[in-house]
N, C-alpha and C. Protein backbone atom coordinates (compact mmCIF):
# COMPACT_ATOMS: atom_id res chain seq x y z
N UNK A 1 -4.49 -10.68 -37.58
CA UNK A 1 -4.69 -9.92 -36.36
C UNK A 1 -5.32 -8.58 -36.74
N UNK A 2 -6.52 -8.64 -36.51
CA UNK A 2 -7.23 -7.03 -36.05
C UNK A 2 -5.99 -5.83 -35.68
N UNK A 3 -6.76 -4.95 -36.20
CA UNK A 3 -6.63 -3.41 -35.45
C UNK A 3 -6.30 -3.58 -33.71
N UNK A 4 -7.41 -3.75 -33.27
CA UNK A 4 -7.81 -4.00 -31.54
C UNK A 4 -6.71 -5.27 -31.09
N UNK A 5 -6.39 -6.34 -31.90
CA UNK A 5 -5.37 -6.75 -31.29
C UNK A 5 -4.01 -6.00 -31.34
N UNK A 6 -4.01 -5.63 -32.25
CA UNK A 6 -2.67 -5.51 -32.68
C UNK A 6 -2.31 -3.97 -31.38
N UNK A 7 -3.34 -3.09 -31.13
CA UNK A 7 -3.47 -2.20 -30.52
C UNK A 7 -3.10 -2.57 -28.79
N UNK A 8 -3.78 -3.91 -28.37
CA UNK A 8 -3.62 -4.83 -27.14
C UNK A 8 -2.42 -5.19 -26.94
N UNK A 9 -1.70 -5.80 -28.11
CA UNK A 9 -0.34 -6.63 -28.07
C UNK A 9 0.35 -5.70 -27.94
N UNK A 10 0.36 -4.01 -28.62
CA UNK A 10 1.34 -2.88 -28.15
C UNK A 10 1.36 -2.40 -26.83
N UNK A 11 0.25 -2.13 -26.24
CA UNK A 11 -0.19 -1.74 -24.89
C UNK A 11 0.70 -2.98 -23.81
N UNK A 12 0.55 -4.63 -24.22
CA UNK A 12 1.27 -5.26 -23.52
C UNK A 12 2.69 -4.96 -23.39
N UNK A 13 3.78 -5.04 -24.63
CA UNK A 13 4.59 -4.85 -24.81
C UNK A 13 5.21 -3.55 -24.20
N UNK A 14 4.53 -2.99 -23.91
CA UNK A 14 4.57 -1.22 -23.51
C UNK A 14 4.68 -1.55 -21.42
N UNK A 15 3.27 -2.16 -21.29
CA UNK A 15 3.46 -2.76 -19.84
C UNK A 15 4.22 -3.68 -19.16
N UNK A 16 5.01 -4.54 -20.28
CA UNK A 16 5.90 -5.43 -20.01
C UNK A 16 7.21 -4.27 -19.68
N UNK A 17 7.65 -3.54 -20.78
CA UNK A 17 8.59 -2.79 -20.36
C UNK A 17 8.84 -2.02 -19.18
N UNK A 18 7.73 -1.42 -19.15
CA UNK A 18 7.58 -0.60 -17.62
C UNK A 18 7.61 -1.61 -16.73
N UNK A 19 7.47 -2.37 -16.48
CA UNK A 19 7.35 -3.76 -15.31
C UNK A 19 8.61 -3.60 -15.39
N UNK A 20 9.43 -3.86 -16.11
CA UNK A 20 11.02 -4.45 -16.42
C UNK A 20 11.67 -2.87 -15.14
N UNK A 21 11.49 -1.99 -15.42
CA UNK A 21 11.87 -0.82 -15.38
C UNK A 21 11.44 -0.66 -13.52
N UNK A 22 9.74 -0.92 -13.41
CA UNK A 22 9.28 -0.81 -11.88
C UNK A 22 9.80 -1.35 -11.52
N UNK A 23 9.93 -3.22 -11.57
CA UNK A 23 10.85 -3.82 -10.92
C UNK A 23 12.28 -3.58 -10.57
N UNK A 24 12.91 -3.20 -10.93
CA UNK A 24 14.55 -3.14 -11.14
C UNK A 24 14.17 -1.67 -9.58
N UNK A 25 13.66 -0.78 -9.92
CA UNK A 25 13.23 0.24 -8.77
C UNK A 25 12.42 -0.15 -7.56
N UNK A 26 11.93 -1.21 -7.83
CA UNK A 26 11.23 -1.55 -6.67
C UNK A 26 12.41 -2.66 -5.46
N UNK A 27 13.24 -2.73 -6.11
CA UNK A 27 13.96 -3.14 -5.39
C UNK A 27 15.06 -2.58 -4.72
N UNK A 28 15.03 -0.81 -5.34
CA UNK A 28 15.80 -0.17 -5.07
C UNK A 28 15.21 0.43 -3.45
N UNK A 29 14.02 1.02 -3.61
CA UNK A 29 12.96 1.13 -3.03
C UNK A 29 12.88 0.40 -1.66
N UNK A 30 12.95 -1.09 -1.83
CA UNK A 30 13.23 -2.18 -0.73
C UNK A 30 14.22 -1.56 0.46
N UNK A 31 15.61 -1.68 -0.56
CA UNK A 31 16.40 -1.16 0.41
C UNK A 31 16.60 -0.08 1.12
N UNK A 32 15.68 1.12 0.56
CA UNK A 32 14.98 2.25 1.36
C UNK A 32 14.16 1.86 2.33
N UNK A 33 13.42 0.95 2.31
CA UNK A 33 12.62 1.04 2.96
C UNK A 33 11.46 1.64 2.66
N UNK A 34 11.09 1.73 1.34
CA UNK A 34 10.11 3.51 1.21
C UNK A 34 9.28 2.53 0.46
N UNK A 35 8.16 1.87 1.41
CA UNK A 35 7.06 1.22 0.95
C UNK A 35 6.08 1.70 0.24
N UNK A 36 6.17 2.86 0.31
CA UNK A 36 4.96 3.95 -0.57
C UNK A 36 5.07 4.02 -1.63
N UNK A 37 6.73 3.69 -2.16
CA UNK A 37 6.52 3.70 -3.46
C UNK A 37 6.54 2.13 -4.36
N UNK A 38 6.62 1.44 -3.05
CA UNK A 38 6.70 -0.25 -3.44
C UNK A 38 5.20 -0.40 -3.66
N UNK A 39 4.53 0.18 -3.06
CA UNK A 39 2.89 0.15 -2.81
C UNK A 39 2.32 0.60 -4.18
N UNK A 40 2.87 1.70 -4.67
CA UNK A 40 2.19 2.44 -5.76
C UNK A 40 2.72 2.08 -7.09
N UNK A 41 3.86 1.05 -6.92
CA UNK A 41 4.52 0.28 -8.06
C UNK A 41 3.32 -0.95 -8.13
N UNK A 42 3.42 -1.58 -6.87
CA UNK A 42 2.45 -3.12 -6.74
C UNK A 42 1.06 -3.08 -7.41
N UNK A 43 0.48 -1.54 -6.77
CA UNK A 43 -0.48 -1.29 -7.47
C UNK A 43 -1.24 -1.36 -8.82
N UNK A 44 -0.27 -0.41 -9.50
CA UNK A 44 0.13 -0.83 -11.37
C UNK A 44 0.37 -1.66 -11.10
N UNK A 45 1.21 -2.67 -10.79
CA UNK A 45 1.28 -3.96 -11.27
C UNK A 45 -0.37 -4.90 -11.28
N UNK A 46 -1.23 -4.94 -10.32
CA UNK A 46 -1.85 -5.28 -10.12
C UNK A 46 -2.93 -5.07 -11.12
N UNK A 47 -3.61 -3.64 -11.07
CA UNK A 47 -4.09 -3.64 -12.28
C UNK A 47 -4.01 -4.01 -13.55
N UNK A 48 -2.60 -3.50 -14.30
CA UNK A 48 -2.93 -3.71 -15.48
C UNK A 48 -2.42 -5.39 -15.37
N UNK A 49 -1.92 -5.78 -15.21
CA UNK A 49 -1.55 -7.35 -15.30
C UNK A 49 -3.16 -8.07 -15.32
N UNK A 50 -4.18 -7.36 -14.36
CA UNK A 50 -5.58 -7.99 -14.70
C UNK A 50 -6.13 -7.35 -15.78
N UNK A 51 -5.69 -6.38 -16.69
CA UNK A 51 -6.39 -6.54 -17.80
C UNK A 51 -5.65 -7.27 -19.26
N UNK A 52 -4.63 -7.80 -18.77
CA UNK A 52 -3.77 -8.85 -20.12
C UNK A 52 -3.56 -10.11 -19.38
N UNK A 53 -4.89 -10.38 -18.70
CA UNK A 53 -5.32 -11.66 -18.33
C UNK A 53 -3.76 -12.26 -17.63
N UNK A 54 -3.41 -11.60 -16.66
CA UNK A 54 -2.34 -11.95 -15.89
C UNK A 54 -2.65 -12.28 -14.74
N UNK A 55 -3.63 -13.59 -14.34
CA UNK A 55 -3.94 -13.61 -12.81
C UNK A 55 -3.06 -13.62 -11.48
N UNK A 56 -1.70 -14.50 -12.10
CA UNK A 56 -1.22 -14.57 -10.80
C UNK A 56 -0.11 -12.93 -10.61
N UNK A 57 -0.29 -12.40 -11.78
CA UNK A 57 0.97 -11.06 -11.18
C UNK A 57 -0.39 -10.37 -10.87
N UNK A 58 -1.63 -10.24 -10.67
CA UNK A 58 -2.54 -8.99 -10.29
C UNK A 58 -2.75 -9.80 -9.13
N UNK A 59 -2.55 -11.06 -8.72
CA UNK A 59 -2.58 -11.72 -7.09
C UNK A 59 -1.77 -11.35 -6.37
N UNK A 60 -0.24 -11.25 -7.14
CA UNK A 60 1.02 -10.89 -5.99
C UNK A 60 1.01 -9.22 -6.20
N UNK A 61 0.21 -8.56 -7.15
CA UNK A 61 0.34 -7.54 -7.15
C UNK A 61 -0.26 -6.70 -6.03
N UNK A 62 -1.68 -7.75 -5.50
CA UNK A 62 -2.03 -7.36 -4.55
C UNK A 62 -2.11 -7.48 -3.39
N UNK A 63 -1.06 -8.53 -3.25
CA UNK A 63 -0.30 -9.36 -1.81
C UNK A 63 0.38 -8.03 -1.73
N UNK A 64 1.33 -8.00 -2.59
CA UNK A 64 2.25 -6.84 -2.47
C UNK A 64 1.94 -5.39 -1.76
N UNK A 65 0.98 -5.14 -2.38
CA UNK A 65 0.65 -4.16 -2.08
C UNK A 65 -0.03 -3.99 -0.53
N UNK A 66 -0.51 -4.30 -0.42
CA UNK A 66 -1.12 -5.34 1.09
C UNK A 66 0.76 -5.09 2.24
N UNK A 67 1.19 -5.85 1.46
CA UNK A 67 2.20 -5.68 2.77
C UNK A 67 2.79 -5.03 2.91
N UNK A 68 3.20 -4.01 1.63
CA UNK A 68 3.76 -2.91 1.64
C UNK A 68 2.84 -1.58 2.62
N UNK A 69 1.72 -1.32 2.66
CA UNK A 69 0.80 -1.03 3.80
C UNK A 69 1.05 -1.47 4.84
N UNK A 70 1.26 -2.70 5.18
CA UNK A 70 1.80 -3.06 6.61
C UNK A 70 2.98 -2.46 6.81
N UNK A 71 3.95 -2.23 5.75
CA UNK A 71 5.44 -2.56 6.17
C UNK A 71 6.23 -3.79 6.63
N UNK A 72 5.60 -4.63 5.99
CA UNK A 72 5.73 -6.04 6.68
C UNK A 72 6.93 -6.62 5.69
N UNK A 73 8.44 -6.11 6.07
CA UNK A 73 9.36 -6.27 5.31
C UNK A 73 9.80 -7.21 4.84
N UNK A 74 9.65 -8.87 5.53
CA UNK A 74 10.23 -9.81 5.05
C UNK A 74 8.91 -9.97 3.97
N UNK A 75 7.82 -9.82 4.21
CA UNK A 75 6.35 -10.68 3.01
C UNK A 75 6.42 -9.67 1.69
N UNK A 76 6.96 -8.55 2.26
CA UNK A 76 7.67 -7.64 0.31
C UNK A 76 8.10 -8.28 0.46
N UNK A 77 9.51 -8.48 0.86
CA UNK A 77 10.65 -9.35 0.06
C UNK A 77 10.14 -10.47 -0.42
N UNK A 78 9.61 -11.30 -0.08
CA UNK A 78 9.16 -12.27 -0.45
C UNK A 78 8.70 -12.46 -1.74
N UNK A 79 7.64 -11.20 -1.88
CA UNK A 79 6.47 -11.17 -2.76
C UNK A 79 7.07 -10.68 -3.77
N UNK A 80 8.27 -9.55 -3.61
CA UNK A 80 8.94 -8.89 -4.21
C UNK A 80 9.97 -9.92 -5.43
N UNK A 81 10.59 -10.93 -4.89
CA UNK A 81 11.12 -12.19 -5.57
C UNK A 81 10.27 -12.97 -6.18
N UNK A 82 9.01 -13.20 -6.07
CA UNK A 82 7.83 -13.63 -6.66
C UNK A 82 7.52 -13.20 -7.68
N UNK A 83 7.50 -11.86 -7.67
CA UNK A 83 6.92 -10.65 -8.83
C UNK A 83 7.78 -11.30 -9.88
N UNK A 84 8.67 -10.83 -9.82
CA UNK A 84 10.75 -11.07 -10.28
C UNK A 84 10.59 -12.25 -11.58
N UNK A 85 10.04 -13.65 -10.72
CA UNK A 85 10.30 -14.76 -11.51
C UNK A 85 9.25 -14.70 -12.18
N UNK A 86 7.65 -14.36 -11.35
CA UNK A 86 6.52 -14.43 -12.52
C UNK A 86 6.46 -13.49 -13.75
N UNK A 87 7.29 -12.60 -13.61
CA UNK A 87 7.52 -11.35 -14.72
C UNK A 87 8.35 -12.27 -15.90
N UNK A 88 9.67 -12.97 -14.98
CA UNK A 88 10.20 -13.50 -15.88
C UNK A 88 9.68 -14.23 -17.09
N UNK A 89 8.94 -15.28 -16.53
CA UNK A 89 8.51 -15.93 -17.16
C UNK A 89 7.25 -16.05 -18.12
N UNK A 90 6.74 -14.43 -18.02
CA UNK A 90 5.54 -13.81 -18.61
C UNK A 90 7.07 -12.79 -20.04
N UNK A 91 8.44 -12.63 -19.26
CA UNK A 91 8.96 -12.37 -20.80
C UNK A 91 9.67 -11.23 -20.59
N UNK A 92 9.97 -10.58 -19.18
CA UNK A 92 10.32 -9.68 -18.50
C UNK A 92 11.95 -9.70 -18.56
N UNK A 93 12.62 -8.92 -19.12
CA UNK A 93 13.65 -8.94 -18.71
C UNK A 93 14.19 -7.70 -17.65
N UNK A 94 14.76 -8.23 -16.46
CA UNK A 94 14.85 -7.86 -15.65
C UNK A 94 16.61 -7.96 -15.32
C-alpha cells in the first residue's frame, strides 16, 4: 500500500468514526425535532461517503437531507434507520 492509500484508508477510518458519533446525535436531534441540524449532519454524510465510493450512504445522505428541508418527519425517520444499518454494515459502530 502506497503513501496515498494508506493516507485514504486514514481519512476513511477518521469518517467512519465521525459517522458513528453524527449518527448517535442525529437521532438525538430527531427527537428535537431540530432538522437543521439533521440536515447539516445528512449533508456530510452525503458528501464524503461519495468520495470513499459509498453510493448508497451519499443516496440516503441525500434523501435525508431532502426531507429534513421538508420537515417531513416520518421520511427522516425512515431514512434516518436506513443511514443506521447502511453505516452498519460499511463497519460503523453505532
Amino acid at each position: 500500500m502506497d503513501s496515498d492509500e494508506m493516507f485514504m484508508e486514514e481519512l476513511k477510518k477518521e469518517f467512519l468514526e465521525k459517522t458513528s458519533e453524527n449518527l448517535k446525535n442525529m437521532s438525538e436531534y430527531f427527537e428535537d425535532d431540530n432538522f437543521l441540524e439533521i440536515r447539516k449532519i445528512a449533508h456530510d454524510i452525503k458528501g464524503t461517503a461519495g468520495i470513499f465510493d459509498m453510493a448508497k450512504g451519499s443516496e440516503i445522505g441525500k434523501n435525508l437531507q431532502d426531507a429534513a428541508d421538508n420537515e417531513n418527519r416520518d421520511v427522516v425517520k425512515q431514512l434516518i434507520d436506513e443511514m443506521v444499518l447502511y453505516m452498519r454494515d460499511q463497519g460503523v459502530e453505532i
